[in-house]
C-alpha atoms as a PDB file:
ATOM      1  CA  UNK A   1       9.408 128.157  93.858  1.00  0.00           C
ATOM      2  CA  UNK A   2      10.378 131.522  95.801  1.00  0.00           C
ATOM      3  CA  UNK A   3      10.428 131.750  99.471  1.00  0.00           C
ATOM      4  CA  UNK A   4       9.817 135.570  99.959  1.00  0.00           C
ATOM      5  CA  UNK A   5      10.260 137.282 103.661  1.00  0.00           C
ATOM      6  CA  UNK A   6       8.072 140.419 103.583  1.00  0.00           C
ATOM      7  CA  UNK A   7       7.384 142.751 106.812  1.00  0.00           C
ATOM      8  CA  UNK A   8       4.435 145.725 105.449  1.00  0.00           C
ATOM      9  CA  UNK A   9       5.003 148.354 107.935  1.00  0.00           C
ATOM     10  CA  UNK A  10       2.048 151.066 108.377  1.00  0.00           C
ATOM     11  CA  UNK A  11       3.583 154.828 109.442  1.00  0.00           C
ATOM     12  CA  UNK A  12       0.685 157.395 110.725  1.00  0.00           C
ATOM     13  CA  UNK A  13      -0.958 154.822 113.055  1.00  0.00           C
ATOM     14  CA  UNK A  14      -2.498 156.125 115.966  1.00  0.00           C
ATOM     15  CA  UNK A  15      -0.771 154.152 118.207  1.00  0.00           C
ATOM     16  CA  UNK A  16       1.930 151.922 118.890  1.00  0.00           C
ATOM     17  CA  UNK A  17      -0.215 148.543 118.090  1.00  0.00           C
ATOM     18  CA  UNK A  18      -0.159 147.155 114.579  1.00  0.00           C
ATOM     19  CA  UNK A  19      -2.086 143.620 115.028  1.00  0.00           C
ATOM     20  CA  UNK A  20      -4.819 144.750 113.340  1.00  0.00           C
ATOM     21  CA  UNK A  21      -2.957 145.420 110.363  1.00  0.00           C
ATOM     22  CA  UNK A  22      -1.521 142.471 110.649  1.00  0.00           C
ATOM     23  CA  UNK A  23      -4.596 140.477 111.256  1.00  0.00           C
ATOM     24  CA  UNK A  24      -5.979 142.002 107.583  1.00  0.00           C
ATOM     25  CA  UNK A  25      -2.626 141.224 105.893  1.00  0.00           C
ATOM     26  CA  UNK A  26      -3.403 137.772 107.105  1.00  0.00           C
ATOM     27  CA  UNK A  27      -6.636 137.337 105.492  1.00  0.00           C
ATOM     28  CA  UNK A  28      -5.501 138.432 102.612  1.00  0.00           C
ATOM     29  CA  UNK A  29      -2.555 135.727 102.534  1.00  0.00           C
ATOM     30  CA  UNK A  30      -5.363 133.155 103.383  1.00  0.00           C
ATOM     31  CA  UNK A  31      -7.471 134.305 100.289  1.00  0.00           C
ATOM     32  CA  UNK A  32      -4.388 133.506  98.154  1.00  0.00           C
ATOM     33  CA  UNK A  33      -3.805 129.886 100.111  1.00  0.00           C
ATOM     34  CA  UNK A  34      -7.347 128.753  99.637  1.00  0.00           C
ATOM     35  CA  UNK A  35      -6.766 129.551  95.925  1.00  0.00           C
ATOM     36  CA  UNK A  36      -3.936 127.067  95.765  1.00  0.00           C
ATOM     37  CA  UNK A  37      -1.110 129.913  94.982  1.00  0.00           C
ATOM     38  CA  UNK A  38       0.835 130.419  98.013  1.00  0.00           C
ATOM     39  CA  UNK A  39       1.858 128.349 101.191  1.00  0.00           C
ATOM     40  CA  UNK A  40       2.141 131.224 104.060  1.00  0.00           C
ATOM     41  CA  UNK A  41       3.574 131.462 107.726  1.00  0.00           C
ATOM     42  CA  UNK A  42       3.362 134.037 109.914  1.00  0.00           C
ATOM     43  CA  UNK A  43       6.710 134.956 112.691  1.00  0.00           C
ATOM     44  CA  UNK A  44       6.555 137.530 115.299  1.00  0.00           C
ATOM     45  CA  UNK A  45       8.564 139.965 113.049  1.00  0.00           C
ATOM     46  CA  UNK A  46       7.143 139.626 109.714  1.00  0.00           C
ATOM     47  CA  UNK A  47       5.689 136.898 106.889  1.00  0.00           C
ATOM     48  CA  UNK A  48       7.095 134.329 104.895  1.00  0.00           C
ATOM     49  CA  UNK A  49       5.431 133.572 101.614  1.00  0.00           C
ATOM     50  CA  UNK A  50       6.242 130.579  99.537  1.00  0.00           C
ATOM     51  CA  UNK A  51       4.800 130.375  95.437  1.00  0.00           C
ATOM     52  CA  UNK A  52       5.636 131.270  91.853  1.00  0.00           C
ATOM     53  CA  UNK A  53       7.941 134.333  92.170  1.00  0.00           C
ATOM     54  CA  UNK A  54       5.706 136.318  89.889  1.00  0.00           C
ATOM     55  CA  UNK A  55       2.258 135.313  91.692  1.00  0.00           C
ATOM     56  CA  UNK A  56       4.500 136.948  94.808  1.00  0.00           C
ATOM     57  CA  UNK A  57       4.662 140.761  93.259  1.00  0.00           C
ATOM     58  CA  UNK A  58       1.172 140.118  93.352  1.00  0.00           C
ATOM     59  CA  UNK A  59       0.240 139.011  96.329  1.00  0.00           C
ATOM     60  CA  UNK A  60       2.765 141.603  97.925  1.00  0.00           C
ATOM     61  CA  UNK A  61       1.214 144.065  96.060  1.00  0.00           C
ATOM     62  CA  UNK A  62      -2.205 143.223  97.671  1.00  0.00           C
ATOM     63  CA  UNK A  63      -1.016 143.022 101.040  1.00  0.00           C
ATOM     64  CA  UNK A  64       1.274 146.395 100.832  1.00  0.00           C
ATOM     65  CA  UNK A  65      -2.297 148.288  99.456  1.00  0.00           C
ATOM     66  CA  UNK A  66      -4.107 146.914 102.544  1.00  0.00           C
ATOM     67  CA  UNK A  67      -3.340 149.646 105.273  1.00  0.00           C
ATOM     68  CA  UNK A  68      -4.050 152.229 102.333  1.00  0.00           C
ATOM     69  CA  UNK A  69      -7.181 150.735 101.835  1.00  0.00           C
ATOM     70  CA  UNK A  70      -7.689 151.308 105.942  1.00  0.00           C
ATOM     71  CA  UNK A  71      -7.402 154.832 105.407  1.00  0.00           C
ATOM     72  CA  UNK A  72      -3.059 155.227 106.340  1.00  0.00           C
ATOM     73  CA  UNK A  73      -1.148 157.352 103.900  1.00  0.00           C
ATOM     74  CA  UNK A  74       2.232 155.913 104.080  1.00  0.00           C
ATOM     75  CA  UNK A  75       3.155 152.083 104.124  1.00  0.00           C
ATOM     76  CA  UNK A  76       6.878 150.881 104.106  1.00  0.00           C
ATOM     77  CA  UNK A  77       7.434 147.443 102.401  1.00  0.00           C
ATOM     78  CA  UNK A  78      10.714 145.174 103.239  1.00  0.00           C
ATOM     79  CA  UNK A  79      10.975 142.496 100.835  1.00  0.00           C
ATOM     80  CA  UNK A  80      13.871 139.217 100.913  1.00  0.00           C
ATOM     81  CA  UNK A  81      13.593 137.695  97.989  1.00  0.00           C
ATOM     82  CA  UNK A  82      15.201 133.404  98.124  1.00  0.00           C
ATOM     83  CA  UNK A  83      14.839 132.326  94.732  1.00  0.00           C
ATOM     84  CA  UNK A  84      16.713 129.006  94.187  1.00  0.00           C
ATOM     85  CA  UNK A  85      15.991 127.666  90.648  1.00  0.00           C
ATOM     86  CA  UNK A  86      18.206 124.427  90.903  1.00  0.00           C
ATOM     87  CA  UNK A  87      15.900 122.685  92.523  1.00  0.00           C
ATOM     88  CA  UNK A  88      12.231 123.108  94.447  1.00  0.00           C
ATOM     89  CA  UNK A  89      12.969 124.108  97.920  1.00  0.00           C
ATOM     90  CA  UNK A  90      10.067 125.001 100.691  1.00  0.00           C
ATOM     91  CA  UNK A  91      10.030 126.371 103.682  1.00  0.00           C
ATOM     92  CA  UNK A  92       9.740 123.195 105.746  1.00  0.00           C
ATOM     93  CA  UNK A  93      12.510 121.800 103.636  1.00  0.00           C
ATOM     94  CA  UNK A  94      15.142 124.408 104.706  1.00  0.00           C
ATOM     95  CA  UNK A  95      14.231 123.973 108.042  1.00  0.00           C
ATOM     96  CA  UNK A  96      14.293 120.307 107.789  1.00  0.00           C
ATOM     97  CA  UNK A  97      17.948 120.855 106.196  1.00  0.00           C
ATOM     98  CA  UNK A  98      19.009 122.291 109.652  1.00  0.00           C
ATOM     99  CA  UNK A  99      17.290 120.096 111.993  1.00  0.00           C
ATOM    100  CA  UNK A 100      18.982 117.362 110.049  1.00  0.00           C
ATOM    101  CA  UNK A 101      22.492 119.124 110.361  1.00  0.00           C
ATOM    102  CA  UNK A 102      22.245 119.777 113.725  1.00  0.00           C
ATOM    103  CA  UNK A 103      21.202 116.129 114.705  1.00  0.00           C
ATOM    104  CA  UNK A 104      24.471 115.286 112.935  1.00  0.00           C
ATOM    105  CA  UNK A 105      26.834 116.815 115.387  1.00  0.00           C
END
């Protein structure tokens, strides 16, 4: 299980307002959740995606392709890749990890 931080950035907009980019990248990620293959959460900055590290390329394929498909013809993808293979980690675990740590002290 990968935990993947991905911010798709359309250039060429005509204004300053990406939400509905956003919105359609967001859709997309659903499509993939009702089909079982990712776990998804949206932050104010950008998206984490949780799944099968290879079933990721894909779906960050999909969502990087979505402003093209909304007629933009340049799209900058930032990808952060946590891929810890000793054991299965998710999201709400790592964040449990802290909460835990912190209620410690």
């Amino acid at each position: 299980m990968a935990i993947v931080d991905v911010t798709v950035i359309p250039i060429g907009t005509e204004g300053p307002s990406v939400s509905d980019y956003v919105a359609e990248i967001q859709e997309i990620l659903e499509g993939y959740k009702e089909e079982g293959k990712i776990n998804y959460q949206l932050t104010p900055m950008s998206t984490i995606i949780e799944g099968d590290l290879p079933e990721l390329f894909n779906v960050i394929l999909a969502i990087h392709e979505a402003p093209f498909q909304k007629g933009l013809h340049r799209v900058a993808t930032n990808i952060r890749i946590d891929d810890r293979r000793d054991k299965k980690v998710q999201m709400q675990d790592k964040l449990a990890a802290v909460a835990a740590k912190r209620s410690q002290r």
